[in-house]
C-alpha atoms as a PDB file:
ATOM      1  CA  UNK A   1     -34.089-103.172 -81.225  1.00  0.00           C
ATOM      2  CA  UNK A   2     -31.395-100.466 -80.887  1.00  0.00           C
ATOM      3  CA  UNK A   3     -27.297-100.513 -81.015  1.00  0.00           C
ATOM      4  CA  UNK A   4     -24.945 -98.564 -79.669  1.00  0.00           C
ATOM      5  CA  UNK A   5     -24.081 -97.180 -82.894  1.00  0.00           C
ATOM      6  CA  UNK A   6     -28.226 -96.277 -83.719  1.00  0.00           C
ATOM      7  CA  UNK A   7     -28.124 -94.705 -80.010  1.00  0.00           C
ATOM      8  CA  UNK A   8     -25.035 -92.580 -80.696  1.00  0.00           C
ATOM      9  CA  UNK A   9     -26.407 -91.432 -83.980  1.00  0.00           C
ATOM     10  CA  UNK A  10     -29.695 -90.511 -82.013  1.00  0.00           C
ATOM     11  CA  UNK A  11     -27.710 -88.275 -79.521  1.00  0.00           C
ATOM     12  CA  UNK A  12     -25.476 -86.658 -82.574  1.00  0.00           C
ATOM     13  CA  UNK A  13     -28.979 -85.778 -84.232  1.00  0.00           C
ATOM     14  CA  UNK A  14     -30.175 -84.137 -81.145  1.00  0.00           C
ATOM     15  CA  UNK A  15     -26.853 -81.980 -81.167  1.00  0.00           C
ATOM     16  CA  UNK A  16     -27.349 -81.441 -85.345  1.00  0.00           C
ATOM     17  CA  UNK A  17     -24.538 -83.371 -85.359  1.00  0.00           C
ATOM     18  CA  UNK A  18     -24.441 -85.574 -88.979  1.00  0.00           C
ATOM     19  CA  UNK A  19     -24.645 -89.474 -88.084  1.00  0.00           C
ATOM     20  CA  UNK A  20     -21.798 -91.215 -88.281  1.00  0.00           C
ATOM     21  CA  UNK A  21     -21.856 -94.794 -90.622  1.00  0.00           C
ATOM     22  CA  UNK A  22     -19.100 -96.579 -88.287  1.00  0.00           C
ATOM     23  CA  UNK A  23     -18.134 -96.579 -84.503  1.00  0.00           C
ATOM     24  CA  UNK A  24     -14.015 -95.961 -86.583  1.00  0.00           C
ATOM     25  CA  UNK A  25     -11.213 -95.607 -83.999  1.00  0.00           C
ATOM     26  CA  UNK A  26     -10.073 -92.494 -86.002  1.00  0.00           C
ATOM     27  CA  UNK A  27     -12.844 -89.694 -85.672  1.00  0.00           C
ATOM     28  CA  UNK A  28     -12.001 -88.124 -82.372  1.00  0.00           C
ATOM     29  CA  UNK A  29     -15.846 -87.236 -82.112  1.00  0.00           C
ATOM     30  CA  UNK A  30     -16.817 -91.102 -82.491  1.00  0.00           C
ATOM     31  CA  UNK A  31     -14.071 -91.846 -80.254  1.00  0.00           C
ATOM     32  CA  UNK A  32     -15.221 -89.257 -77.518  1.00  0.00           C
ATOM     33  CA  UNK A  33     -19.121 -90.558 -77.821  1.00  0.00           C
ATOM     34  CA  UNK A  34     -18.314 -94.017 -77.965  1.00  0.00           C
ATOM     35  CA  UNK A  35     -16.849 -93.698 -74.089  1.00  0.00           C
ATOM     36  CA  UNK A  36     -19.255 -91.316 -72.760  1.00  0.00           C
ATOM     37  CA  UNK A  37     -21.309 -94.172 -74.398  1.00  0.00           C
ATOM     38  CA  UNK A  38     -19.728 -96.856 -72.051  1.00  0.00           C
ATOM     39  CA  UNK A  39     -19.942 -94.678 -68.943  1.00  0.00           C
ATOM     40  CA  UNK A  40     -23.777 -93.272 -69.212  1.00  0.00           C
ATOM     41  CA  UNK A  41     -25.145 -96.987 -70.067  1.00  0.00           C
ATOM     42  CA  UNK A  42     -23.529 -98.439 -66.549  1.00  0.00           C
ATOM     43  CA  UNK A  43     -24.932 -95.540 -64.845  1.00  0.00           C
ATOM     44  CA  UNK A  44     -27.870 -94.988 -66.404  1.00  0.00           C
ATOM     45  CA  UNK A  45     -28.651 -98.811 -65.668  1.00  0.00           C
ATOM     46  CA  UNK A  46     -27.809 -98.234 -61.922  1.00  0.00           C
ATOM     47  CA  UNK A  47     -29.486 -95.399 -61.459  1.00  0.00           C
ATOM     48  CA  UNK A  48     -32.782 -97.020 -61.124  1.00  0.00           C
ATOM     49  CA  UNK A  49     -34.390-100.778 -60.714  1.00  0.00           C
ATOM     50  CA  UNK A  50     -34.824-101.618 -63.769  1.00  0.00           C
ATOM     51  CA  UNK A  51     -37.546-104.704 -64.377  1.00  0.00           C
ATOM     52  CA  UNK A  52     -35.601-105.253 -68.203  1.00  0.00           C
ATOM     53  CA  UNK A  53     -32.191-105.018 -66.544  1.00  0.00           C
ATOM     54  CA  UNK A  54     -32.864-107.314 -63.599  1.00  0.00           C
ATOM     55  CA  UNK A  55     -32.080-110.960 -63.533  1.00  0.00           C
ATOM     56  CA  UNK A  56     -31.420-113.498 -60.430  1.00  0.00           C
ATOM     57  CA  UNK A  57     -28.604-115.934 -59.881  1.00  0.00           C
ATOM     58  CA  UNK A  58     -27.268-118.344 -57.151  1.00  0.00           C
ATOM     59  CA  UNK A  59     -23.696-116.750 -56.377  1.00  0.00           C
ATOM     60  CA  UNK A  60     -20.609-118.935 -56.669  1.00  0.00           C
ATOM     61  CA  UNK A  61     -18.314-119.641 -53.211  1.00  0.00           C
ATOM     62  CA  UNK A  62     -14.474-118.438 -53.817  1.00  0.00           C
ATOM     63  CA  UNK A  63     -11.584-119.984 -53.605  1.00  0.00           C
ATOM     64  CA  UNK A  64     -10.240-116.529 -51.377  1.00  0.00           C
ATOM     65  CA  UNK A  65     -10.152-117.249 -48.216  1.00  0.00           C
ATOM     66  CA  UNK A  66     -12.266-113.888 -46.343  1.00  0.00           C
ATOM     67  CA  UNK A  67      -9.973-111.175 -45.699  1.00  0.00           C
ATOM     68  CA  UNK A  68     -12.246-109.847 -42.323  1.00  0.00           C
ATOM     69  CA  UNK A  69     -12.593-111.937 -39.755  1.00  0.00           C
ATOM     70  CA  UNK A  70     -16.530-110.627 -38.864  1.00  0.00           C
ATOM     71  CA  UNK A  71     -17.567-112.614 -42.756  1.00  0.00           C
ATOM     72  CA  UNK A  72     -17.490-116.480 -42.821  1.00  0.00           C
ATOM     73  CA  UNK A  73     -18.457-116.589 -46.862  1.00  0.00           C
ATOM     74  CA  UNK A  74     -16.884-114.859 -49.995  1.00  0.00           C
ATOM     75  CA  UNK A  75     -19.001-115.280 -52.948  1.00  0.00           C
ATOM     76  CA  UNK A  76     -17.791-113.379 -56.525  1.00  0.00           C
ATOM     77  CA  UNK A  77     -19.643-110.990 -58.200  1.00  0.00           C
ATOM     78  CA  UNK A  78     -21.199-112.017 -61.430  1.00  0.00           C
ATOM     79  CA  UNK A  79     -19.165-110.708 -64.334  1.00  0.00           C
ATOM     80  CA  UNK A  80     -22.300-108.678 -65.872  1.00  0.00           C
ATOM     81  CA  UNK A  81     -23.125-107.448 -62.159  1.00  0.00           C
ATOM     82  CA  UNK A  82     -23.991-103.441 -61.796  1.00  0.00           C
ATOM     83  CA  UNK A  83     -25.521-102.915 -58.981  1.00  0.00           C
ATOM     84  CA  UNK A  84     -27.178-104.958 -56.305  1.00  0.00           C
ATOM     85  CA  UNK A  85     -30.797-105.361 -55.693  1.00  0.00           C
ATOM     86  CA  UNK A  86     -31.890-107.491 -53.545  1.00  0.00           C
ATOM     87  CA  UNK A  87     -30.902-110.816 -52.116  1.00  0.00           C
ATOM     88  CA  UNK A  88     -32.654-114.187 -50.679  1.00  0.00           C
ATOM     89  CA  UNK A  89     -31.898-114.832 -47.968  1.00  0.00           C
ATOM     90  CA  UNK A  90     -31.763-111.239 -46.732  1.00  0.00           C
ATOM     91  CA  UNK A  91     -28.013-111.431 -45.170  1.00  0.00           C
ATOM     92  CA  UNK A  92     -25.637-108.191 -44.543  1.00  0.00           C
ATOM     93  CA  UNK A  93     -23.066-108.050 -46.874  1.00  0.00           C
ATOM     94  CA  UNK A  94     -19.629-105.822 -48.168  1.00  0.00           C
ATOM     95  CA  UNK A  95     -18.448-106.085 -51.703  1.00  0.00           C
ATOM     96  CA  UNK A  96     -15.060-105.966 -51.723  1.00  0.00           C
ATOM     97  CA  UNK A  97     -13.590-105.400 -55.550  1.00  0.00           C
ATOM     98  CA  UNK A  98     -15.055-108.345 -57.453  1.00  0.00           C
ATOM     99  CA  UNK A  99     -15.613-110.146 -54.209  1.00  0.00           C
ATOM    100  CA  UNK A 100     -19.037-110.504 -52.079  1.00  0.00           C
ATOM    101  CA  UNK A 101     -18.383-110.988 -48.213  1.00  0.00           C
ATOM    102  CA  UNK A 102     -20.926-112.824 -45.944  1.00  0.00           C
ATOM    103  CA  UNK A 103     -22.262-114.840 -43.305  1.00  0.00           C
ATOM    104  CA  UNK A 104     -24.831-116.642 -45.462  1.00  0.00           C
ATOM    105  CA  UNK A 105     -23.969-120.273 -46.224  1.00  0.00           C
ATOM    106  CA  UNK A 106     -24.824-121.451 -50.029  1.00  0.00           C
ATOM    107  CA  UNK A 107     -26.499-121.505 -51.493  1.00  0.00           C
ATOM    108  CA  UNK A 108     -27.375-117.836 -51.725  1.00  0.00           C
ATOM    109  CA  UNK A 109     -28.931-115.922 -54.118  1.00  0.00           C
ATOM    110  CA  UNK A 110     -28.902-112.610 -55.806  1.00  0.00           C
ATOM    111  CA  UNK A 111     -31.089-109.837 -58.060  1.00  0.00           C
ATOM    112  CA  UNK A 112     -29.004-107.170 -59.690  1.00  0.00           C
ATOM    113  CA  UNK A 113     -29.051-105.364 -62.507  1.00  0.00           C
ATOM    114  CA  UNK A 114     -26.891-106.277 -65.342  1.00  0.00           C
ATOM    115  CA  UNK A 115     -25.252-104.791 -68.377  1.00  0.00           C
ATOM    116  CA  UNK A 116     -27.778-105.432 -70.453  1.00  0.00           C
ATOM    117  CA  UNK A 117     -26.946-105.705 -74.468  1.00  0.00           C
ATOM    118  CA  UNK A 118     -28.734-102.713 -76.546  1.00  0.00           C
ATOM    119  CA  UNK A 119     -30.696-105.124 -78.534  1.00  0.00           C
ATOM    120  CA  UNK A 120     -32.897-105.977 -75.040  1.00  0.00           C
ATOM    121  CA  UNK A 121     -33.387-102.100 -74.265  1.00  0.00           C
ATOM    122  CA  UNK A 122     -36.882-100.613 -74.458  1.00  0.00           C
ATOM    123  CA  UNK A 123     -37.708 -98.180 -76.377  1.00  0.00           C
ATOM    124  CA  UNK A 124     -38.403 -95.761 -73.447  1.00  0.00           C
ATOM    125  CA  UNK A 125     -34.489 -96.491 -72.209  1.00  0.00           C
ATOM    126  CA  UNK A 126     -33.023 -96.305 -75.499  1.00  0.00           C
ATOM    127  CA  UNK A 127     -34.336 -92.709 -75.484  1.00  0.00           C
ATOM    128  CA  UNK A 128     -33.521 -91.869 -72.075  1.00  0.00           C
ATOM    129  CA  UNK A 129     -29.932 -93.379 -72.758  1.00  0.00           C
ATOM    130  CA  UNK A 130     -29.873 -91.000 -76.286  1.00  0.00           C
ATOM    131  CA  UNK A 131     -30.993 -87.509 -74.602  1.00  0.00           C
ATOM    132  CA  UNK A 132     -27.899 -88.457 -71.607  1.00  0.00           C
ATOM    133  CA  UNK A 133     -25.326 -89.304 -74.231  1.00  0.00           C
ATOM    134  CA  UNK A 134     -26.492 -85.469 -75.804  1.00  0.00           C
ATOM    135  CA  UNK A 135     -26.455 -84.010 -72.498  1.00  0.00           C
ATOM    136  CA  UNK A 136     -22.987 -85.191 -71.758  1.00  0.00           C
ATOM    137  CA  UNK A 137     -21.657 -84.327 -74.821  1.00  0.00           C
ATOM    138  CA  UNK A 138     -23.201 -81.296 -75.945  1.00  0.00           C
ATOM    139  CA  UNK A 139     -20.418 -78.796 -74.620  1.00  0.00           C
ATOM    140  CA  UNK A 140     -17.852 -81.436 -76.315  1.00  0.00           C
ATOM    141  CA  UNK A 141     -19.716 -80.712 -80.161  1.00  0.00           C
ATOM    142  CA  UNK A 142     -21.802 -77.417 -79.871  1.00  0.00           C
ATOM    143  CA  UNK A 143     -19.186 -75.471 -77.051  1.00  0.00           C
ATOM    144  CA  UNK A 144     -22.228 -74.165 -76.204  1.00  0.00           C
ATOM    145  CA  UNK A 145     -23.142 -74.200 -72.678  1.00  0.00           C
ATOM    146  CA  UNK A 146     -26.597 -73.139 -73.019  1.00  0.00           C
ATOM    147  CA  UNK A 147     -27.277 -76.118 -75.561  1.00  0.00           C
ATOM    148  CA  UNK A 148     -25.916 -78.537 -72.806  1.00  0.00           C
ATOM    149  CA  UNK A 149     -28.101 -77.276 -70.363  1.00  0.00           C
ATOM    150  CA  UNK A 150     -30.883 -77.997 -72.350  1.00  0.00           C
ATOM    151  CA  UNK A 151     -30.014 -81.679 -73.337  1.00  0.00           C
ATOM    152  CA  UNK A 152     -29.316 -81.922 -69.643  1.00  0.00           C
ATOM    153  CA  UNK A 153     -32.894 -80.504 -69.000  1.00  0.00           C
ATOM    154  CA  UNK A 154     -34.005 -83.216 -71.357  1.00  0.00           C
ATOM    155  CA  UNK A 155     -32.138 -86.105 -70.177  1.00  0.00           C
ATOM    156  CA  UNK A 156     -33.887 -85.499 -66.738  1.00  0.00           C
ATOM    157  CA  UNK A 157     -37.391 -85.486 -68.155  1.00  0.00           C
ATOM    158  CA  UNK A 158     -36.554 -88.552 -70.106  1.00  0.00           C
ATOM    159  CA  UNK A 159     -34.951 -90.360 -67.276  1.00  0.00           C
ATOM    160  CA  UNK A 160     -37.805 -89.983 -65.271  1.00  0.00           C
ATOM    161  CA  UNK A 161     -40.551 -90.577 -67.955  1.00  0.00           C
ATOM    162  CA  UNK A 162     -38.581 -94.204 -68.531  1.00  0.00           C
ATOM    163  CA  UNK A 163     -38.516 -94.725 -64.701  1.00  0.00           C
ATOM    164  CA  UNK A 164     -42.062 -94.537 -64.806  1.00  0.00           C
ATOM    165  CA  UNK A 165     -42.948 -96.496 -67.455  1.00  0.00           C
ATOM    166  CA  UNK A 166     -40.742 -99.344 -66.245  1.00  0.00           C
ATOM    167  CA  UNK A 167     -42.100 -98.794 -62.702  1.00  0.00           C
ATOM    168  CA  UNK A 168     -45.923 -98.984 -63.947  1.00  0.00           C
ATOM    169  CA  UNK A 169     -45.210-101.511 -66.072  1.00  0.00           C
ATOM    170  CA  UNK A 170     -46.271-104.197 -62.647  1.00  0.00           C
ATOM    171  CA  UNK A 171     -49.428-102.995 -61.218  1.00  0.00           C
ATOM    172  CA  UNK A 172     -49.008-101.916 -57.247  1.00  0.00           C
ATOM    173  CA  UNK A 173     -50.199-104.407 -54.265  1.00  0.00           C
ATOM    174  CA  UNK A 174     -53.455-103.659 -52.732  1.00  0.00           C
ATOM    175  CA  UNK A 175     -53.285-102.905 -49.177  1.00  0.00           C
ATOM    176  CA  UNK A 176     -55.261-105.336 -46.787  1.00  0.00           C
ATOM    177  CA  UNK A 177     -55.534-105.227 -43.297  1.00  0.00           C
ATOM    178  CA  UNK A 178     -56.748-109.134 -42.842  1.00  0.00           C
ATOM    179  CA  UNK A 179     -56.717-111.073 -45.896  1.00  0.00           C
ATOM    180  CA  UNK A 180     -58.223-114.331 -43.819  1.00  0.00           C
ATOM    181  CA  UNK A 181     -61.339-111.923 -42.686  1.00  0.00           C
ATOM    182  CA  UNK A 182     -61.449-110.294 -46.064  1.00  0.00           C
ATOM    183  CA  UNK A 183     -62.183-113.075 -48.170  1.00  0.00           C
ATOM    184  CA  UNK A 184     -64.295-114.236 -45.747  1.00  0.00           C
ATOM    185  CA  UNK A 185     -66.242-111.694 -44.256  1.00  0.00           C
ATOM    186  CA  UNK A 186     -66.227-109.399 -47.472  1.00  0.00           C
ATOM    187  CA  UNK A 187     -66.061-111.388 -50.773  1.00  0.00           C
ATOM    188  CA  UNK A 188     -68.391-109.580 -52.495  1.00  0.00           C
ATOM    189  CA  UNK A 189     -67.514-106.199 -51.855  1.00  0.00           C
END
């Protein structure tokens, strides 16, 4: 179970930074990590279909009448919405500021990812999160731009390692032709 405050003391460790006891308004450095903080963990989180990060919900009709003629529905976002992915019914659709414009009549529903509290990351996100946060703020603490490029080096690897692991954590669909013959034909095989 991790915290912001755990993952920002992570990234300052990476940078031989000392940890920090408090996320205090006063230290400039907390201050400066705390929003690179915000930003990374929304785009880290949309940077990839997360299974942790994904939930489903039935969207809720607004009141706002559609402002383009071509949409018949406007549904709102859901506040902890990040980024789409996918939908059923499979309907085109704009988002429009908090706003969700569409032909689809309700109900309708929707899988995004979500800002997810720190206490649900894994362990393999919580790292990848850690090595960004020292990527993106290594010139900020070390003004050193071959240290950045290292932690940025990093932050790649881990990204992708965590992509994997959340991506293998399902195992794939086998492929079959006929499924009806299959069984029947070749049960045994």
């Amino acid at each position: 179970m991790s915290s912001k405050l755990e993952i920002i003391n992570q990234a300052l460790t990476y940078l031989g930074n000392p940890t920090v006891p408090a996320l205090t308004v006063g230290d400039p450095v907390v201050n400066a990590m705390s929003l690179i903080y915000d930003a990374e963990k929304s785009n880290l989180l949309s940077w990839n279909p997360w299974r942790f990060a994904t939930k489903w919900a039935e969207l809720t009709v607004s009141a706002v009448p559609s402002p383009y003629p071509k949409f018949q529905y406007v549904y709102e976002l859901p506040l902890d919405y990040i980024q789409a992915v996918d939908t059923y019914y499979w309907e085109n659709y704009n988002i429009v500021g908090p706003l969700i414009l569409a032909n689809i009549n309700p109900p309708w529903l929707w899988g995004y990812i979500y800002n997810v509290p720190e206490s649900a990351f894994p362990d393999y996100f919580t790292l990848a999160l850690s090595h960004t946060i020292a990527s993106k703020s290594a010139t900020l603490l070390t003004e050193n731009p071959e240290i950045a490029k290292y932690w940025q080096q990093q932050a790649s690897i881990q990204t992708l390692r965590a992509q994997n692991r959340d991506g293998t954590a399902v195992p794939a669909q086998s492929i079959r032709d006929n499924p009806m013959l299959a069984n029947h034909f070749f049960r045994n095989f």
